[in-house]
PDB file of N, CA and C in Angstrom:
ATOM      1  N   UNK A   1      19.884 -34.812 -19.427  1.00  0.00           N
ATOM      2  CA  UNK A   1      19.145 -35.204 -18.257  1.00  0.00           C
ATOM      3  C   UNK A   1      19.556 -34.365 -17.052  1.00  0.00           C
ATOM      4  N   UNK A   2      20.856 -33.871 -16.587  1.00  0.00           N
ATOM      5  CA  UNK A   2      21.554 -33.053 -16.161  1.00  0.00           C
ATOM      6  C   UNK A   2      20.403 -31.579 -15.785  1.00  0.00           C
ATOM      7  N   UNK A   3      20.598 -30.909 -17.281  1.00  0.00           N
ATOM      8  CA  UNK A   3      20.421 -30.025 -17.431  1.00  0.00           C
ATOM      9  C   UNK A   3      18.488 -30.092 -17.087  1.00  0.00           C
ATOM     10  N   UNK A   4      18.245 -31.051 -17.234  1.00  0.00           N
ATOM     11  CA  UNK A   4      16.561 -31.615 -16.632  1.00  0.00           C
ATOM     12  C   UNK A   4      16.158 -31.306 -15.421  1.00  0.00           C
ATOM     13  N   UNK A   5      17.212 -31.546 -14.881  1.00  0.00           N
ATOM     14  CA  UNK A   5      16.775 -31.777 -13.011  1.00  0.00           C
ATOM     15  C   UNK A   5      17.370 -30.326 -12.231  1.00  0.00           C
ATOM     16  N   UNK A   6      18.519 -29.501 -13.086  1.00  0.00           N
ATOM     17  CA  UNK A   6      18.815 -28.558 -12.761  1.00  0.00           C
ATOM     18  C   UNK A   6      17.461 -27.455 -13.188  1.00  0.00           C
ATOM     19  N   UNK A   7      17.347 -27.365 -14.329  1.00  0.00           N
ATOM     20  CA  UNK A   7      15.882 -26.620 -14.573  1.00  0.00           C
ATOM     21  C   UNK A   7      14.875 -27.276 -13.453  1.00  0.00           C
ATOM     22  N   UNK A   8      14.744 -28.004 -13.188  1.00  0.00           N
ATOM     23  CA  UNK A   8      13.505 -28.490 -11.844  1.00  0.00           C
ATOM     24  C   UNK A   8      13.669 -27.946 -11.089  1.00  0.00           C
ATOM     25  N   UNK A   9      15.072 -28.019 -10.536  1.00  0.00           N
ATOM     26  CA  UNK A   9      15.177 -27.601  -9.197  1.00  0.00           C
ATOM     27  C   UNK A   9      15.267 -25.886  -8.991  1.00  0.00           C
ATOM     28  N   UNK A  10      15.432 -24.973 -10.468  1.00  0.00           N
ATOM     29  CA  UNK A  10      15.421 -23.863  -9.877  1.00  0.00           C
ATOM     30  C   UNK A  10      13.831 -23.528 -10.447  1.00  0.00           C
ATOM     31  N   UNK A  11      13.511 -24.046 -11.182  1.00  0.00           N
ATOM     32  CA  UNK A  11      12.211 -23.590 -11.274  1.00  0.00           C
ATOM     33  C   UNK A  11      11.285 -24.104  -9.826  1.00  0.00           C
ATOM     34  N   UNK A  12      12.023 -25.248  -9.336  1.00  0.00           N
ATOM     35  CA  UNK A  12      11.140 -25.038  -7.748  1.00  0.00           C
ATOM     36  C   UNK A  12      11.207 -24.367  -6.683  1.00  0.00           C
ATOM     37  N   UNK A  13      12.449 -24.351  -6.801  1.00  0.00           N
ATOM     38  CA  UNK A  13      12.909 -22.915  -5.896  1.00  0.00           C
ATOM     39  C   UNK A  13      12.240 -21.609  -6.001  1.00  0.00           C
ATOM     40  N   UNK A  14      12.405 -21.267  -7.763  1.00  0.00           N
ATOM     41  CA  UNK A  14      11.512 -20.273  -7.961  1.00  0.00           C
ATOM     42  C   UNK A  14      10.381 -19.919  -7.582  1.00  0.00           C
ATOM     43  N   UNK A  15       8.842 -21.441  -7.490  1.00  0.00           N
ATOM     44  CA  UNK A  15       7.886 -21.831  -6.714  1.00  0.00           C
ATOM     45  C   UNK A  15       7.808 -21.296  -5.738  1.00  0.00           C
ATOM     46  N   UNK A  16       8.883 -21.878  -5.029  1.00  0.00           N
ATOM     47  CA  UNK A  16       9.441 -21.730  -3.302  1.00  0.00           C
ATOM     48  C   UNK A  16       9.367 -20.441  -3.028  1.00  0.00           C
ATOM     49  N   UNK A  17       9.956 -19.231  -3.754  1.00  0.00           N
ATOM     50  CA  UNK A  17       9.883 -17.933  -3.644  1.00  0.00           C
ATOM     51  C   UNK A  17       8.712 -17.705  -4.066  1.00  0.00           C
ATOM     52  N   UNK A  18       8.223 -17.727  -4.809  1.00  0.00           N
ATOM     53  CA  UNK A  18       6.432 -17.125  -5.011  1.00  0.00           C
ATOM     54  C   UNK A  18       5.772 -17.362  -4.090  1.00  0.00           C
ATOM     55  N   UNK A  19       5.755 -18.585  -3.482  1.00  0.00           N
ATOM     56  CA  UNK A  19       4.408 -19.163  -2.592  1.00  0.00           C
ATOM     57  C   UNK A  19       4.931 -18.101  -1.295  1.00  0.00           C
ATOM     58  N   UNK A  20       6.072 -17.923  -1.046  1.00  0.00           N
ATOM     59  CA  UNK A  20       6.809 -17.466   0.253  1.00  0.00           C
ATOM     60  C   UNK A  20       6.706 -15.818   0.188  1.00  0.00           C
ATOM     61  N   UNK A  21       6.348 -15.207  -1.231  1.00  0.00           N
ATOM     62  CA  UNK A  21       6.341 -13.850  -1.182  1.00  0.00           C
ATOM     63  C   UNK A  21       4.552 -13.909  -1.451  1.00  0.00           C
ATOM     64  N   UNK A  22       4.047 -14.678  -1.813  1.00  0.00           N
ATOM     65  CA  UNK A  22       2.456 -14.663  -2.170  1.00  0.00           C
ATOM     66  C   UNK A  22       1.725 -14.656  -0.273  1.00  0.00           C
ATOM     67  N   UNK A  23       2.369 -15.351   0.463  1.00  0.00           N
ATOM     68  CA  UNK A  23       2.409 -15.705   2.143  1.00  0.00           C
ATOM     69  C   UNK A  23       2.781 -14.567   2.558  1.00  0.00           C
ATOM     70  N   UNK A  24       3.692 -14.015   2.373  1.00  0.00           N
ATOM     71  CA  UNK A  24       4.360 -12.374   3.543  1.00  0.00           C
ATOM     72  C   UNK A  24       2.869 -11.448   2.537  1.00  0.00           C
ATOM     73  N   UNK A  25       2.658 -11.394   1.497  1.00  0.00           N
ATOM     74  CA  UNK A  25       1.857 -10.470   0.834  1.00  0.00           C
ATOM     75  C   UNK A  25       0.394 -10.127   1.625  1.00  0.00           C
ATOM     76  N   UNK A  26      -0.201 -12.310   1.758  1.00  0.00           N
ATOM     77  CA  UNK A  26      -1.468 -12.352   2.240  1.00  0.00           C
ATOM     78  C   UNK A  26      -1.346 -11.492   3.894  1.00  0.00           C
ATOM     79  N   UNK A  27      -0.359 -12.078   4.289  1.00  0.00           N
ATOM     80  CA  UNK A  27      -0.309 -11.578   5.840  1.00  0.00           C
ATOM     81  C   UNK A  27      -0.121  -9.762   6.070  1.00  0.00           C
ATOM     82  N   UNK A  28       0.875  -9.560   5.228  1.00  0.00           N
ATOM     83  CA  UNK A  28       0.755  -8.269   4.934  1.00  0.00           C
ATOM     84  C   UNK A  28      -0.749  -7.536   5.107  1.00  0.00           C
ATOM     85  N   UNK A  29      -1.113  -7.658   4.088  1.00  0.00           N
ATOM     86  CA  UNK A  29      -2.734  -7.809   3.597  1.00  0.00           C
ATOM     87  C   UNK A  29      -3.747  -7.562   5.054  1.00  0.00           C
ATOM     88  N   UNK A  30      -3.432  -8.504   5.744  1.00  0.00           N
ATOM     89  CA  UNK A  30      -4.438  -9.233   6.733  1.00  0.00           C
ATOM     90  C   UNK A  30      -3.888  -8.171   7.841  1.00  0.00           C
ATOM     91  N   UNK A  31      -2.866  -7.827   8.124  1.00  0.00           N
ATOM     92  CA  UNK A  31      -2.514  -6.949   9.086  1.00  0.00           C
ATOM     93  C   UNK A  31      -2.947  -5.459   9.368  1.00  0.00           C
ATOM     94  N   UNK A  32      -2.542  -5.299   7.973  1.00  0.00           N
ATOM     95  CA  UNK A  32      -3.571  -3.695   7.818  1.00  0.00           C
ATOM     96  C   UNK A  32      -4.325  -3.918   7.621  1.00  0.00           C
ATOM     97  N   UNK A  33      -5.322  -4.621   7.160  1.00  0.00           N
ATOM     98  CA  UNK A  33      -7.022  -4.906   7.323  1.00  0.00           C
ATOM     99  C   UNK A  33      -7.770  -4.540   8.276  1.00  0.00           C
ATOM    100  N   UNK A  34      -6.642  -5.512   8.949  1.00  0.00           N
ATOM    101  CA  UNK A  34      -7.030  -5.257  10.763  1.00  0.00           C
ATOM    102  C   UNK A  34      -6.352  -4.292  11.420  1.00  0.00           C
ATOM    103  N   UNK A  35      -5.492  -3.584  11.295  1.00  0.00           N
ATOM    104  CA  UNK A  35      -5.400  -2.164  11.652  1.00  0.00           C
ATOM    105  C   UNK A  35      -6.052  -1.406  12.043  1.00  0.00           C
ATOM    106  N   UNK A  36      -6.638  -1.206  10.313  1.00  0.00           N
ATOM    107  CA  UNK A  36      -7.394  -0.368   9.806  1.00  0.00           C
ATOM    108  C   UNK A  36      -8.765  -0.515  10.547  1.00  0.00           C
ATOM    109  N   UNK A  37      -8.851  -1.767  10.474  1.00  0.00           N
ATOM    110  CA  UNK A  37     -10.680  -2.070  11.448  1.00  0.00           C
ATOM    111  C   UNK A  37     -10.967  -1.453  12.723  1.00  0.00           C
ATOM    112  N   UNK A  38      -9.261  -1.943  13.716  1.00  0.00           N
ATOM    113  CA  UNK A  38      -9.319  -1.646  14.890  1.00  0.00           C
ATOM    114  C   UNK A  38      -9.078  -0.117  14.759  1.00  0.00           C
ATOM    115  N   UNK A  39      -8.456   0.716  14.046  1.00  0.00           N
ATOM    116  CA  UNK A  39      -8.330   2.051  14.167  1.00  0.00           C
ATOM    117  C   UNK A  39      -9.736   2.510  14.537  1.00  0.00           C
ATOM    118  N   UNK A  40     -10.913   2.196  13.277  1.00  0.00           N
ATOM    119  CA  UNK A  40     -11.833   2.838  12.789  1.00  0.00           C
ATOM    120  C   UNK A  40     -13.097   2.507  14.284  1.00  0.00           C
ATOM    121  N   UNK A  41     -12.815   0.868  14.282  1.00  0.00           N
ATOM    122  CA  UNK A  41     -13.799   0.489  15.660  1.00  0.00           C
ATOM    123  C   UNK A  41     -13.366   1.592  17.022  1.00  0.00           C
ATOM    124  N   UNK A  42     -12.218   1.950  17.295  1.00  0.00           N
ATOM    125  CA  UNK A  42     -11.583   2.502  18.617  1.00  0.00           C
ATOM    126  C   UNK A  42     -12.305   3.737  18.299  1.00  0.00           C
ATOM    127  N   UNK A  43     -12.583   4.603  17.121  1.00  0.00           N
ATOM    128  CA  UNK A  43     -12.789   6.030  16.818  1.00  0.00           C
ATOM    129  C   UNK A  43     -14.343   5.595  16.967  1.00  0.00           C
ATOM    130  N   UNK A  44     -14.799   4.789  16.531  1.00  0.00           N
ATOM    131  CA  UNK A  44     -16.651   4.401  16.771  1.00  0.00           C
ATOM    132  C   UNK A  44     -16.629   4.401  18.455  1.00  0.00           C
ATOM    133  N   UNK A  45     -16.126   3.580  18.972  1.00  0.00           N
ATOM    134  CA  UNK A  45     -16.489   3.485  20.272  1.00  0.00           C
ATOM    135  C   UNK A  45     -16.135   5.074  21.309  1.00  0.00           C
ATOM    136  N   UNK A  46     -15.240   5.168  20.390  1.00  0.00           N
ATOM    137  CA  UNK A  46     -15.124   7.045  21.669  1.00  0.00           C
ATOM    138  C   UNK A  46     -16.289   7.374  20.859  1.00  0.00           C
ATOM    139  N   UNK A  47     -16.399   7.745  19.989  1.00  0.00           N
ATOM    140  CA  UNK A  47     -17.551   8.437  19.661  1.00  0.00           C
ATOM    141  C   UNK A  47     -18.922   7.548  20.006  1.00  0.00           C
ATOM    142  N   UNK A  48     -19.139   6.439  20.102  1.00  0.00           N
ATOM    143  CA  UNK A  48     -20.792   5.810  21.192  1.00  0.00           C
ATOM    144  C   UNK A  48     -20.747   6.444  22.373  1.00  0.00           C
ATOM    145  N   UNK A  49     -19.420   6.541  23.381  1.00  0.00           N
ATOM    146  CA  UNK A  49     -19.267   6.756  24.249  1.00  0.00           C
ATOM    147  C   UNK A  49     -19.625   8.313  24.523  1.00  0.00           C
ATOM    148  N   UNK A  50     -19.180   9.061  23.980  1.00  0.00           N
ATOM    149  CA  UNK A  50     -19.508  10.612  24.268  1.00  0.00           C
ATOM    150  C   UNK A  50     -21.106  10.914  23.387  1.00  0.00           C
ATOM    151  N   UNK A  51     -21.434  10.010  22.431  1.00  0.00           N
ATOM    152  CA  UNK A  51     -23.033  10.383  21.821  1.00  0.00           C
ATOM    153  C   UNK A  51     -23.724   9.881  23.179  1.00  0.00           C
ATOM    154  N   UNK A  52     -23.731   8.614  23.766  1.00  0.00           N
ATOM    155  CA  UNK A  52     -24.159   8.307  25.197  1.00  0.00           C
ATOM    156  C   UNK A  52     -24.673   8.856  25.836  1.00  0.00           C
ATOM    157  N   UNK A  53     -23.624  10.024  26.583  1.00  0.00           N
ATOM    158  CA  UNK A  53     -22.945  10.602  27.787  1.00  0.00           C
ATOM    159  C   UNK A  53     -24.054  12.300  27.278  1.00  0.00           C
ATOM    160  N   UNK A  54     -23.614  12.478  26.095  1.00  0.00           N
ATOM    161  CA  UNK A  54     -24.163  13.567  25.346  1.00  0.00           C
ATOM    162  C   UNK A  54     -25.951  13.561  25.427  1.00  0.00           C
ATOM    163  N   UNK A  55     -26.254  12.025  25.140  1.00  0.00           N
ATOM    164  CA  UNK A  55     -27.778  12.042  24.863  1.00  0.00           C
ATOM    165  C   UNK A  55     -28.464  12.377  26.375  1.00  0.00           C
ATOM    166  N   UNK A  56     -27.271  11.286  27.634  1.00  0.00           N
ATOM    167  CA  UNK A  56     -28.458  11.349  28.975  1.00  0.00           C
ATOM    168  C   UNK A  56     -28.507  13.226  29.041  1.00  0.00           C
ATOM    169  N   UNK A  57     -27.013  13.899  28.750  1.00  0.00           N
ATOM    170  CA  UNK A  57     -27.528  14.772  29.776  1.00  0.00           C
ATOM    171  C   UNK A  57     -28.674  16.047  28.821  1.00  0.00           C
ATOM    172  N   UNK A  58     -28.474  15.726  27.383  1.00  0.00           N
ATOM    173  CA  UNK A  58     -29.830  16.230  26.713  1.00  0.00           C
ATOM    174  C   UNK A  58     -30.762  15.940  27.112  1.00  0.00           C
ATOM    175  N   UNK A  59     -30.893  14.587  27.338  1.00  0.00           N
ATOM    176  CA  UNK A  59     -32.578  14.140  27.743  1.00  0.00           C
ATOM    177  C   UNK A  59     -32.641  14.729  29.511  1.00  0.00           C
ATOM    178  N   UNK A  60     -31.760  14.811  30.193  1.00  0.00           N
ATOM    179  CA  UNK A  60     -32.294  15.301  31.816  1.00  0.00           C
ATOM    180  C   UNK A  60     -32.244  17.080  31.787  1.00  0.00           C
ATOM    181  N   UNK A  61     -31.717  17.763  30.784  1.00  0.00           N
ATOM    182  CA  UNK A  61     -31.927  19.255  30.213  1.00  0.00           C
ATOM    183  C   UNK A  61     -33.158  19.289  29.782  1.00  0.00           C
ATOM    184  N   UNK A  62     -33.797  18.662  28.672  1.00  0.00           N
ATOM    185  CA  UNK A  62     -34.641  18.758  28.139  1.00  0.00           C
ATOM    186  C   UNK A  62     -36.044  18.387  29.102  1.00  0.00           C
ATOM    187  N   UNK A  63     -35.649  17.593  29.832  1.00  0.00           N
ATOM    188  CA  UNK A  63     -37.059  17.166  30.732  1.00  0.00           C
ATOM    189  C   UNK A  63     -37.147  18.467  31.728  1.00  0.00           C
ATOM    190  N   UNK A  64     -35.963  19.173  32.496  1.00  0.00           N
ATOM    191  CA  UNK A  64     -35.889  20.625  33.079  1.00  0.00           C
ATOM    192  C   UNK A  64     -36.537  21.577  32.829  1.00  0.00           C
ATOM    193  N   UNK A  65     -36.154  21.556  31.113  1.00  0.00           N
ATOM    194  CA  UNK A  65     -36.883  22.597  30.392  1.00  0.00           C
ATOM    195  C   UNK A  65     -37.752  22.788  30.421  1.00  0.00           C
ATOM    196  N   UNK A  66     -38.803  21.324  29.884  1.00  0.00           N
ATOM    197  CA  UNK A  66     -39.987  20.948  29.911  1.00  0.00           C
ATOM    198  C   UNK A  66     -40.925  21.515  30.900  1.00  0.00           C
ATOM    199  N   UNK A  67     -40.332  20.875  32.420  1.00  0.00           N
ATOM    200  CA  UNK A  67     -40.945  21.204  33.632  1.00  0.00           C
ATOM    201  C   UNK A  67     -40.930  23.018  34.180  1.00  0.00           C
ATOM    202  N   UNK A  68     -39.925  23.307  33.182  1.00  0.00           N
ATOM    203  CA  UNK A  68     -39.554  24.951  33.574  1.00  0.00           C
ATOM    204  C   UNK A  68     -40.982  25.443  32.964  1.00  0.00           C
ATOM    205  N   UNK A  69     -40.937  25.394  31.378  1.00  0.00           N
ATOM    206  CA  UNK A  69     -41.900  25.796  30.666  1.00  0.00           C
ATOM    207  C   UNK A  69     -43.080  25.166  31.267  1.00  0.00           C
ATOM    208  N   UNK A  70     -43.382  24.048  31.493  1.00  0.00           N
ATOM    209  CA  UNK A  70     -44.719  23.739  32.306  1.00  0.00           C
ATOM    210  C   UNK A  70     -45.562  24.872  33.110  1.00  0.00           C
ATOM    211  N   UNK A  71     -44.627  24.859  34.143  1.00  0.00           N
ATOM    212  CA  UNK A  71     -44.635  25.828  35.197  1.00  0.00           C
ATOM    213  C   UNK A  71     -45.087  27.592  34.990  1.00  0.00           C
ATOM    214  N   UNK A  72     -43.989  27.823  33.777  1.00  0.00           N
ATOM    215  CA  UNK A  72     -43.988  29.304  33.109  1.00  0.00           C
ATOM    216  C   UNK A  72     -45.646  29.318  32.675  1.00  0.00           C
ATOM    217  N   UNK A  73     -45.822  28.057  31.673  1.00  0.00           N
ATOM    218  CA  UNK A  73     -47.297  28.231  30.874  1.00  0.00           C
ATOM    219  C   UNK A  73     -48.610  28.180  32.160  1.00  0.00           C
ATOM    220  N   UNK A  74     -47.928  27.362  32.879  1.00  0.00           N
ATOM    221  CA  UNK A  74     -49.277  27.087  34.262  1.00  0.00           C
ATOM    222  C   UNK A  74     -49.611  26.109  33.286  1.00  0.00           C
ATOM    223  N   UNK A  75     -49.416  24.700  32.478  1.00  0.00           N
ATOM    224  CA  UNK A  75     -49.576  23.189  32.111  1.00  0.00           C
ATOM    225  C   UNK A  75     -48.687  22.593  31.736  1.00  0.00           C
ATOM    226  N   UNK A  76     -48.223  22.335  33.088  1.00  0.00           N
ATOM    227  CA  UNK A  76     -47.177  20.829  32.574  1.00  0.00           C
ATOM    228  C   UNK A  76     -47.227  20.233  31.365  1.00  0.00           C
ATOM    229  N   UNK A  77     -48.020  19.331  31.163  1.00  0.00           N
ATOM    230  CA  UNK A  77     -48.596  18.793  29.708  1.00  0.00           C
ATOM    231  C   UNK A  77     -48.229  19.319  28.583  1.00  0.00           C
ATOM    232  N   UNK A  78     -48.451  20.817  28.693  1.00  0.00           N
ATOM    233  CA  UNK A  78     -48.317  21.882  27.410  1.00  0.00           C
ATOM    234  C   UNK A  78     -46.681  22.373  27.336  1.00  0.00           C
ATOM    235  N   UNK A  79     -46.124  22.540  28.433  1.00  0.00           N
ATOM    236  CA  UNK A  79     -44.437  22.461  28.538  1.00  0.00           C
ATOM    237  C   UNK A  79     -43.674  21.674  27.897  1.00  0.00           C
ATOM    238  N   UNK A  80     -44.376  19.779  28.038  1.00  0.00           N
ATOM    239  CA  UNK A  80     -43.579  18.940  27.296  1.00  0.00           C
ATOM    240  C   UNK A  80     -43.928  19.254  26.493  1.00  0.00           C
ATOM    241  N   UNK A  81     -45.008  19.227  25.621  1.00  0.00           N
ATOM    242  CA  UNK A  81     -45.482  19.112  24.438  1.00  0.00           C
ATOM    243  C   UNK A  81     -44.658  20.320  23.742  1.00  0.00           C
ATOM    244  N   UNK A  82     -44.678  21.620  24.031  1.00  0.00           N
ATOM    245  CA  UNK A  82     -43.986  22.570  23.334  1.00  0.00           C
ATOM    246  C   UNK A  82     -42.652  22.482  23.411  1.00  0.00           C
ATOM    247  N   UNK A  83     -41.864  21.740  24.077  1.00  0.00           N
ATOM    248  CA  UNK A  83     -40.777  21.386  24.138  1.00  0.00           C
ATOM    249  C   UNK A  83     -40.222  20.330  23.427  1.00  0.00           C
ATOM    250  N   UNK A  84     -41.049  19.017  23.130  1.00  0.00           N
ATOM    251  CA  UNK A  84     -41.011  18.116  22.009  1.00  0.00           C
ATOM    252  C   UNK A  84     -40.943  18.877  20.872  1.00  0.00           C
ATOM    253  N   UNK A  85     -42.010  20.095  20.608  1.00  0.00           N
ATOM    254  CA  UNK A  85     -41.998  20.453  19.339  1.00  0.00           C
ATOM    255  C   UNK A  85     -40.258  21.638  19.310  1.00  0.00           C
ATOM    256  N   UNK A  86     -39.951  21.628  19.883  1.00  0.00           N
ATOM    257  CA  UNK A  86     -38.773  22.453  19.813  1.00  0.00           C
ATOM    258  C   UNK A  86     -37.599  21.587  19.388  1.00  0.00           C
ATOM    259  N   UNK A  87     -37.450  20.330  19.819  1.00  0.00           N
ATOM    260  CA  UNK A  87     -36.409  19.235  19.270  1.00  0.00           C
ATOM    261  C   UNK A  87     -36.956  18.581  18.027  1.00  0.00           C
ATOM    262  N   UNK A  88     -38.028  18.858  17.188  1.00  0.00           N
ATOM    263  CA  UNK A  88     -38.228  18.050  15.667  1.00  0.00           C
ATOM    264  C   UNK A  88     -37.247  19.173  14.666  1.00  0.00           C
ATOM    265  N   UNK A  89     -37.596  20.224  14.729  1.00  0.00           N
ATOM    266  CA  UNK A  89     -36.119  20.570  13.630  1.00  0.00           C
ATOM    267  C   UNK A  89     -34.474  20.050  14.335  1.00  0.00           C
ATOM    268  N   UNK A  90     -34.574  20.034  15.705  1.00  0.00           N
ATOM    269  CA  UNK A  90     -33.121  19.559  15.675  1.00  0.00           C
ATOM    270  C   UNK A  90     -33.074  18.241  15.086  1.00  0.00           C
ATOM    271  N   UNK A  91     -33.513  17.477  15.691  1.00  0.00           N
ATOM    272  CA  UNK A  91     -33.976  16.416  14.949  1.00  0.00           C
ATOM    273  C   UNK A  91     -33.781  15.652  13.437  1.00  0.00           C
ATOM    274  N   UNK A  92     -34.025  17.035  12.975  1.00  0.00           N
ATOM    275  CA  UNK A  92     -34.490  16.532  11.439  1.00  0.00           C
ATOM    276  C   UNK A  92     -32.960  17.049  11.075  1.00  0.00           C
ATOM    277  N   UNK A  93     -32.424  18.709  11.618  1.00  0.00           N
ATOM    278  CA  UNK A  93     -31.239  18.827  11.309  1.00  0.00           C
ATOM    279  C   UNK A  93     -29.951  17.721  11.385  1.00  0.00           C
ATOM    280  N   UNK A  94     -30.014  16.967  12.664  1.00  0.00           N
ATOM    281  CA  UNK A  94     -29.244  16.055  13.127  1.00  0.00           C
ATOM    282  C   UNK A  94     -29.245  14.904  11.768  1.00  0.00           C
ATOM    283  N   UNK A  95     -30.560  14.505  11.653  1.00  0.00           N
ATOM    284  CA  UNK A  95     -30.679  12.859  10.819  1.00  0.00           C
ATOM    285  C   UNK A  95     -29.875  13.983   9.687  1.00  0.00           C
ATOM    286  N   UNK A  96     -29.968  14.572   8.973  1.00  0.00           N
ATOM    287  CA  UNK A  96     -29.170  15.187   7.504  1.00  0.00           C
ATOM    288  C   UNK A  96     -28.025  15.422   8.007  1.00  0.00           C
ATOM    289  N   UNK A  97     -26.996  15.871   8.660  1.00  0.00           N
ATOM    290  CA  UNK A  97     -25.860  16.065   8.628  1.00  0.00           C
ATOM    291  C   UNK A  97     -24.906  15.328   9.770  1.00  0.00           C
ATOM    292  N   UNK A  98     -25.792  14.699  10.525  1.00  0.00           N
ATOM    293  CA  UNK A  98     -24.825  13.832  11.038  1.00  0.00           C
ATOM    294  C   UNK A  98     -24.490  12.633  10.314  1.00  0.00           C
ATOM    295  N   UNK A  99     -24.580  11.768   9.831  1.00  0.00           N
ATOM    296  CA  UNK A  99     -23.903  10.740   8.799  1.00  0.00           C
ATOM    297  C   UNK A  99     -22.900  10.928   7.876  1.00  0.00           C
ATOM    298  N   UNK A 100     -23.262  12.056   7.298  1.00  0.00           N
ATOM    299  CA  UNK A 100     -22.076  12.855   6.190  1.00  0.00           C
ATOM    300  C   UNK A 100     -21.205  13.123   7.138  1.00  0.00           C
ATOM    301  N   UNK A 101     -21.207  13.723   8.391  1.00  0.00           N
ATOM    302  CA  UNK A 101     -19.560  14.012   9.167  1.00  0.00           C
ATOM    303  C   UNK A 101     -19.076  12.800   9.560  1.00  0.00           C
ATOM    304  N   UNK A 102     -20.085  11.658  10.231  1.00  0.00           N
ATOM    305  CA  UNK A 102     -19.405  10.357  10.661  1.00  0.00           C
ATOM    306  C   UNK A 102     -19.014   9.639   9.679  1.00  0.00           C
ATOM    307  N   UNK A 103     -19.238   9.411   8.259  1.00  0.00           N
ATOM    308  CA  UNK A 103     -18.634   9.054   6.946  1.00  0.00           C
ATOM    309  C   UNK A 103     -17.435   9.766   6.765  1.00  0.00           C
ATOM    310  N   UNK A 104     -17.392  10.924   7.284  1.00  0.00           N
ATOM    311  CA  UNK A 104     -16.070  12.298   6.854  1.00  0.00           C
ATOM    312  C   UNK A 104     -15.093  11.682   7.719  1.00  0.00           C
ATOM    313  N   UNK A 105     -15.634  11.129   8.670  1.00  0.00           N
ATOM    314  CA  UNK A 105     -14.531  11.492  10.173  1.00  0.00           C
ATOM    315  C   UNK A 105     -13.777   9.927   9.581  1.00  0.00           C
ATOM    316  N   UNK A 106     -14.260   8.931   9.404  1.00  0.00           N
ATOM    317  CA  UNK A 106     -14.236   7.465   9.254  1.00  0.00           C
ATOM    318  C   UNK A 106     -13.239   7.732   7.729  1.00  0.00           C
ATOM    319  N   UNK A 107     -13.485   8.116   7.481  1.00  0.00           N
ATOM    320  CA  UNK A 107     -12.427   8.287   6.149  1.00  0.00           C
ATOM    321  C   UNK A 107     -11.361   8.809   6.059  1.00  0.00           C
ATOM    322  N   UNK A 108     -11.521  10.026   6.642  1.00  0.00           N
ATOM    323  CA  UNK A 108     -10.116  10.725   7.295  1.00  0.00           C
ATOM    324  C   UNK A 108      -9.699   9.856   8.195  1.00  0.00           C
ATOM    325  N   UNK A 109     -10.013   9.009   9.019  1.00  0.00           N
ATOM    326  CA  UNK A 109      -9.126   8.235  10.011  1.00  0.00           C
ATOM    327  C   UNK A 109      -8.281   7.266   9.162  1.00  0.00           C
ATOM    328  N   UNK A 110      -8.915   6.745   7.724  1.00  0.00           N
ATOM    329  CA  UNK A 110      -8.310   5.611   7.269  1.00  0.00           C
ATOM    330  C   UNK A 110      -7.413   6.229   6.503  1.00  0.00           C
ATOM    331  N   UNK A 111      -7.751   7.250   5.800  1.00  0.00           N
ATOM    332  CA  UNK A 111      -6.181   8.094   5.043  1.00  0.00           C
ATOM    333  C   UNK A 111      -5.115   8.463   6.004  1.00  0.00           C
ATOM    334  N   UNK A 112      -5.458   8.734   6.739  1.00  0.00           N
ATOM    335  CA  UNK A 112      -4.396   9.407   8.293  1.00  0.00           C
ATOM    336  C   UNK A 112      -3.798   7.967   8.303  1.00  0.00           C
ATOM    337  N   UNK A 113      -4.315   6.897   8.519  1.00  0.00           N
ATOM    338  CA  UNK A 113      -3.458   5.630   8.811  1.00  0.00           C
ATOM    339  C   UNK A 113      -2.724   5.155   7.465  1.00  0.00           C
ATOM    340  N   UNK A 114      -3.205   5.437   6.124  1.00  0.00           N
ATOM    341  CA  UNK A 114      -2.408   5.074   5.579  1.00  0.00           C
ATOM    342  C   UNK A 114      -1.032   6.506   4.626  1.00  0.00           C
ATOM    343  N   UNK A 115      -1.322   7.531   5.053  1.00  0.00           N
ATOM    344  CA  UNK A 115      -0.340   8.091   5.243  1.00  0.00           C
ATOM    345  C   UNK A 115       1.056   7.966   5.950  1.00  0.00           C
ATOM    346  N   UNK A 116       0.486   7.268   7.355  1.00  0.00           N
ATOM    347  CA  UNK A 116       1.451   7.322   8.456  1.00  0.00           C
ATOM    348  C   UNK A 116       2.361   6.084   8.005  1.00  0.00           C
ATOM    349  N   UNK A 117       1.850   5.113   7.209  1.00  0.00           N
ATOM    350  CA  UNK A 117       2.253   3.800   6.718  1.00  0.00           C
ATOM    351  C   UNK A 117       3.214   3.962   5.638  1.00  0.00           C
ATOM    352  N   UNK A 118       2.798   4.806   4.748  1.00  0.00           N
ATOM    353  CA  UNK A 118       3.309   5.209   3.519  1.00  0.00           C
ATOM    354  C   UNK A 118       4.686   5.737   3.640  1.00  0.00           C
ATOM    355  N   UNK A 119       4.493   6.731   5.244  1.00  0.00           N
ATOM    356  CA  UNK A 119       5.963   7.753   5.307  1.00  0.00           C
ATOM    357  C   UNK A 119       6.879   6.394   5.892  1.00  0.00           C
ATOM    358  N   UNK A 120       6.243   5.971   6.759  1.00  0.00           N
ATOM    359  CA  UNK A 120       7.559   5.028   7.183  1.00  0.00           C
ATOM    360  C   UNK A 120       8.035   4.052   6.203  1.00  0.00           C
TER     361      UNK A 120
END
């Protein structure tokens, strides 16, 4: 009976250590999760921030242009219009290769973080 309650008690102990290393594991877990999120969100938001900043002063260039070429052709009208048609290949270039670099960049940020994790 002895030997009953001694097996209980270290097999609860034992318990005691699982649940207590299964707990540091989850939190573990949950910490770099969120690291990792906030790394990746901080690298999204500089980058909204400068696509932003990037788009007004394209769009107040591009309306310049517009009005330049207007002027050059002698029809406003025909300035924008040939100037719209000058941004559909960028356009089309942009939608194809911008996603593949912001997928590139977003991935390299999360290996870079778990490198830096790894060395320490």
């Amino acid at each position: 009976m002895a030997e009953e309650t001694k097996e209980e008690t270290s097999f609860e102990r034992l318990l005691q250590k699982v649940l207590k290393h299964l707990e540091t594991r989850w939190e573990y877990y949950s910490l770099t999760t969120t690291e990792k999120i906030s790394g990746a969100a901080a690298m999204l938001t500089g980058i909204a921030i400068i696509a932003v900043f990037s788009l007004i002063i394209l769009f107040f260039l591009s309306i310049g242009f517009a009005v330049w070429l207007g002027d050059y052709l002698g029809n406003r009208a025909g300035g924008f219009a040939l100037a719209a048609l000058i941004f559909v290949p960028i356009a089309i270039v942009a939608y194809m290769k911008v996603p593949a670099l912001v997928r590139a960049k977003i991935i390299q940020n999360i290996l870079e973080d778990d490198d830096t994790q790894n060395k320490g």
